[in-house]
Protein backbone atom coordinates (compact mmCIF):
# COMPACT_ATOMS: atom_id res chain seq x y z
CA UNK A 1 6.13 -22.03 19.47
CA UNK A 2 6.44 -19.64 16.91
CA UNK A 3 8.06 -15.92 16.95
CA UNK A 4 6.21 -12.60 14.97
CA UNK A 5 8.63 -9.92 13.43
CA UNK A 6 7.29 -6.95 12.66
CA UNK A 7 7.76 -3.51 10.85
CA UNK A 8 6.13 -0.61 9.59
CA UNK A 9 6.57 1.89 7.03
CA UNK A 10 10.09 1.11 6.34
CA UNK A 11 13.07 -1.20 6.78
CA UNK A 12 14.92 -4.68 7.95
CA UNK A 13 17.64 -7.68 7.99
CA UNK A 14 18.48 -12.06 8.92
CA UNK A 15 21.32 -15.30 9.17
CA UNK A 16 20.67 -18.15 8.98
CA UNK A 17 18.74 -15.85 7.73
CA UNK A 18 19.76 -12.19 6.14
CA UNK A 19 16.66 -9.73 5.96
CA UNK A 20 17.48 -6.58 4.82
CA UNK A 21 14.43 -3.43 4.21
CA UNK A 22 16.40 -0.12 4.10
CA UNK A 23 15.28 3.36 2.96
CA UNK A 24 17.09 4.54 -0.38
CA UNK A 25 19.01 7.65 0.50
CA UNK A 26 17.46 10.57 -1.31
CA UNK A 27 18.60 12.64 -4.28
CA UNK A 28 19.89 15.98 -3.64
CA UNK A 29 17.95 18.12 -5.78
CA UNK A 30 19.22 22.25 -6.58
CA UNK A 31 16.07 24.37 -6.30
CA UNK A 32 15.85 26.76 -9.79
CA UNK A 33 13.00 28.72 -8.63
CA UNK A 34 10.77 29.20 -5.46
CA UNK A 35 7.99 27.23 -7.00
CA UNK A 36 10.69 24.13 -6.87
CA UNK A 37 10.21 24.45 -2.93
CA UNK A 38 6.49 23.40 -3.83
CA UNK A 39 6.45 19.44 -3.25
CA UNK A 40 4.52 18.30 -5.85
CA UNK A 41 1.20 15.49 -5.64
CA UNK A 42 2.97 12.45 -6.87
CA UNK A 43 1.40 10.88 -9.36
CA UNK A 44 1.65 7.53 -8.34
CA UNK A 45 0.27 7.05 -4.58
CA UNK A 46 1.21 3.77 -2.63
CA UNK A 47 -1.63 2.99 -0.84
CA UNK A 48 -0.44 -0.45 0.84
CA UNK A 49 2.03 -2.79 0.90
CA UNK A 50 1.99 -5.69 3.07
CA UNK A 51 4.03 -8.72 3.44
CA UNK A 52 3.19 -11.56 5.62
CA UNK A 53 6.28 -14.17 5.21
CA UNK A 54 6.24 -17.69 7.31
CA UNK A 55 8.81 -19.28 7.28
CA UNK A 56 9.47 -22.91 8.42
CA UNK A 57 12.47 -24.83 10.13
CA UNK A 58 14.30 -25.24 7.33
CA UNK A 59 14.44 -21.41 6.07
CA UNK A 60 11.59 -22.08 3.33
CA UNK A 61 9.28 -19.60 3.06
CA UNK A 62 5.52 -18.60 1.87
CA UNK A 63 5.17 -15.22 1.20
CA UNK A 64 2.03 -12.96 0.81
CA UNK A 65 2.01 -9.83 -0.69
CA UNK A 66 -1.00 -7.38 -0.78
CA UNK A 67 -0.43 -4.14 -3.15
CA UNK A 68 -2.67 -1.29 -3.58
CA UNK A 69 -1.42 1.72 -6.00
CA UNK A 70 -3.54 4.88 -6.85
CA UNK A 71 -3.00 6.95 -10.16
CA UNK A 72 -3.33 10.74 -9.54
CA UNK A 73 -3.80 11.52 -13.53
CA UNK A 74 -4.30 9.51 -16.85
CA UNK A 75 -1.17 8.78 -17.41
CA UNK A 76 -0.31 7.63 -13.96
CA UNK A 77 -3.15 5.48 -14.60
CA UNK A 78 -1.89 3.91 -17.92
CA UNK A 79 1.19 2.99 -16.00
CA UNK A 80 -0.33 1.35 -13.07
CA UNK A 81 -2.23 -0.38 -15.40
CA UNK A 82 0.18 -3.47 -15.44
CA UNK A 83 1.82 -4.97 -13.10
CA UNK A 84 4.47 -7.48 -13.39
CA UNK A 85 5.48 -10.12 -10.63
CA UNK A 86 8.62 -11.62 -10.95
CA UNK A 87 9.54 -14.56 -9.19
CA UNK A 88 12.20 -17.72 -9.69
CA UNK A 89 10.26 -20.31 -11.33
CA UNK A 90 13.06 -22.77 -10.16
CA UNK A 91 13.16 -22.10 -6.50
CA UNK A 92 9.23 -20.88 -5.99
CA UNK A 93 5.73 -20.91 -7.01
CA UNK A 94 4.01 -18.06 -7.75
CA UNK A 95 0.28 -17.49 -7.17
CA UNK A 96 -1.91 -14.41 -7.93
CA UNK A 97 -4.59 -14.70 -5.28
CA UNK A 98 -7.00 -11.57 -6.15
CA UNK A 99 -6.56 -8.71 -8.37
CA UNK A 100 -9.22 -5.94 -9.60
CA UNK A 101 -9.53 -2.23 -9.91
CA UNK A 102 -10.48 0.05 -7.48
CA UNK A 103 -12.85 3.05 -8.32
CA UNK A 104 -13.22 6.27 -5.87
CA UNK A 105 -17.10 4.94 -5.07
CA UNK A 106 -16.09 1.50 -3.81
CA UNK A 107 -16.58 -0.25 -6.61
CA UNK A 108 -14.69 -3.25 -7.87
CA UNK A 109 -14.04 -4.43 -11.47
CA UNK A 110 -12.09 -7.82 -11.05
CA UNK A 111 -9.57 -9.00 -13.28
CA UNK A 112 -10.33 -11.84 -15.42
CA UNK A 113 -8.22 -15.12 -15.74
CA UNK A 114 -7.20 -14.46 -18.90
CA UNK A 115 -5.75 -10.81 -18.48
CA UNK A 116 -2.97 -12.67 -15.78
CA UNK A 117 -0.38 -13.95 -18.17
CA UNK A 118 3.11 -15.72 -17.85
CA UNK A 119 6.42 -14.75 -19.82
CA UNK A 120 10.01 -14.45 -19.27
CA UNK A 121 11.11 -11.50 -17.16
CA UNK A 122 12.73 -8.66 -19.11
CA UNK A 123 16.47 -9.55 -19.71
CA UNK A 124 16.05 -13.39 -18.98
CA UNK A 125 16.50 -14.46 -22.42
CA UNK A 126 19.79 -12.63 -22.87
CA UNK A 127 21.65 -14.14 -19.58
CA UNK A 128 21.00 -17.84 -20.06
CA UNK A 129 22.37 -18.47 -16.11
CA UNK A 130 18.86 -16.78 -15.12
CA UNK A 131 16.74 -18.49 -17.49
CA UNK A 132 14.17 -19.51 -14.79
CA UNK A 133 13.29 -15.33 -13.75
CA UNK A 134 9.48 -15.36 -15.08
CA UNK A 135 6.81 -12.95 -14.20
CA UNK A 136 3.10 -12.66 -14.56
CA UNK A 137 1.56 -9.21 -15.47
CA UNK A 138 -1.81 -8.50 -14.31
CA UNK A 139 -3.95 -6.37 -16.98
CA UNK A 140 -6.29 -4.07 -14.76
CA UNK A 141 -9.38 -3.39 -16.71
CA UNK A 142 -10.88 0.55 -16.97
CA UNK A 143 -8.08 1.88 -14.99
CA UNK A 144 -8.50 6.11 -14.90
CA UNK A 145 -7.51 8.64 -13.26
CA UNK A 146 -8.59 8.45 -9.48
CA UNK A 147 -8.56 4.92 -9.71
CA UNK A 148 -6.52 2.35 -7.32
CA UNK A 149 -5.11 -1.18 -8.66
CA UNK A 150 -5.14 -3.93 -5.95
CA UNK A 151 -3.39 -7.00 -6.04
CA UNK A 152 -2.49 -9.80 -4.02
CA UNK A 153 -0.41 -12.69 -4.50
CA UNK A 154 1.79 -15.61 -2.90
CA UNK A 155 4.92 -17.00 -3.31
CA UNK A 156 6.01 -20.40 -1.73
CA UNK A 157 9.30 -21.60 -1.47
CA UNK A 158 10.06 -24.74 -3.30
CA UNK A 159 13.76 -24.97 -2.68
CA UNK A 160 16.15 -22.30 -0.70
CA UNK A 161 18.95 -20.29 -2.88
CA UNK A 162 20.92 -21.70 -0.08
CA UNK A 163 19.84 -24.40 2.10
CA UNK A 164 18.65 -24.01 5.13
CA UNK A 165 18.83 -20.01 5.28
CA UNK A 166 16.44 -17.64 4.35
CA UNK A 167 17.34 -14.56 2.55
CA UNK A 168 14.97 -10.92 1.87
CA UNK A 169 15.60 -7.29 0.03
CA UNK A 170 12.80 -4.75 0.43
CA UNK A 171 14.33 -1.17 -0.49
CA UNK A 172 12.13 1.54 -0.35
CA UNK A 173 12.88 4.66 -2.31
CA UNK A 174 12.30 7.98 -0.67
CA UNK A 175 11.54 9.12 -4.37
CA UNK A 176 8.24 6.87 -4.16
CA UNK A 177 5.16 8.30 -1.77
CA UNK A 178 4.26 5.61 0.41
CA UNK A 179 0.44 5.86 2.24
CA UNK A 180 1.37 2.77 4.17
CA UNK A 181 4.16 -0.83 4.80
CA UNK A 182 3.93 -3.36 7.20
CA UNK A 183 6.47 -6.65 7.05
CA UNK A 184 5.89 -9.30 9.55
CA UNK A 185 7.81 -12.36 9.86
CA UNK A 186 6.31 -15.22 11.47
CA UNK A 187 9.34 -18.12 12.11
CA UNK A 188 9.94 -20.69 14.69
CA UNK A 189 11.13 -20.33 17.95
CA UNK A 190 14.41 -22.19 17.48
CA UNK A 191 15.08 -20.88 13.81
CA UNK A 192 17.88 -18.15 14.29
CA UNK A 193 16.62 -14.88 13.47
CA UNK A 194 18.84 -11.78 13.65
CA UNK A 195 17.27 -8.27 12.33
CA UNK A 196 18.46 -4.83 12.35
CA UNK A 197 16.22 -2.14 11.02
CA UNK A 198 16.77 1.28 10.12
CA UNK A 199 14.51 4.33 9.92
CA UNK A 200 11.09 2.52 10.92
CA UNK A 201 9.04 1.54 13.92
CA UNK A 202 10.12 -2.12 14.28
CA UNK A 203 8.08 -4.43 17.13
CA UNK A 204 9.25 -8.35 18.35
CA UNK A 205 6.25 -10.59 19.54
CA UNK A 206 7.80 -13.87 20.91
């Protein structure tokens, strides 16, 4: 028997387990003139994000992660343009399942092989303790303005941080527009789950 965990849109925590999704307190920003009350169209629109996490008696997990981003502008689209994955390559595997680029007629324009590659994450080299952080960047190809970037990829667990618990920290900025986030949790019955959530629709299926 298994139990689902689910949320939407924003956040969570577990011991045994410790999950924790919370929404980043915004900045306080002074208007200077009345066309400061004007919310601007952000440039970078979160379409998606959705996490589907399993985790198994002993706290390990395999996590899927689907992404989709859309650039309002050129430049937003030269920055969506890569995307880096970071993951611990001593505690977890890291797969990139599907990956292309989305343009406003449907059409689809995967990403090669060869434009996924491997190298340290930023900072690793200088802090020899977290010599194992690596990430893979995906190079979307003809990314423009309009366009969406769509990813998906998978991480398994290979060994836990700490045995026998699983741990998880989604923040979500209220600086960053978000279209769309759904987390479910799928663990067993008997592995101890205890979640509080905070400013988002939150559902238990056991």
């Amino acid at each position: 028997m298994r139990r689902v965990w689910s949320w939407r849109r924003n956040a969570q925590a577990l011991p045994a387990v410790i999950l924790f999704l919370a929404v980043a307190p915004a900045q306080v920003v002074t208007a200077a003139s009345p066309a400061a009350n004007t919310p601007a169209s952000p440039p970078v629109l979160v379409k998606q994000v959705n996490y589907e996490i399993s985790l198994d008696q002993n706290g390990l997990s395999t996590n899927t992660v689907h992404v989709r981003l859309q650039a309002a502008n050129a430049a937003a689209a030269g920055t969506i343009g890569q995307q880096p994955v970071h993951y611990a390559a001593s505690l977890e595997d890291l797969e990139v399942v599907e990956a292309y680029t989305l343009k406003p007629d449907g059409r689809k324009i995967p990403v090669e092989a060869s434009s996924i590659y491997e190298q340290p994450a930023p900072g690793a080299p200088q802090m020899p303790m977290f010599d194992d952080q690596r990430q893979k960047v995906i190079v979307f190809p003809n990314v423009e303005a309009g366009d969406s970037v769509d990813f998906t990829y998978r991480k398994h667990d290979k060994a836990a941080l700490m045995p026998g618990q699983f741990t998880l920290a989604l923040p979500f900025s209220r600086l960053v527009a978000y279209d769309d986030v759904e987390v479910t949790i799928v663990a067993p019955k008997t592995y101890p789950l205890v979640v509080a959530t905070h400013e988002m629709a939150f559902d238990r299926h056991r």
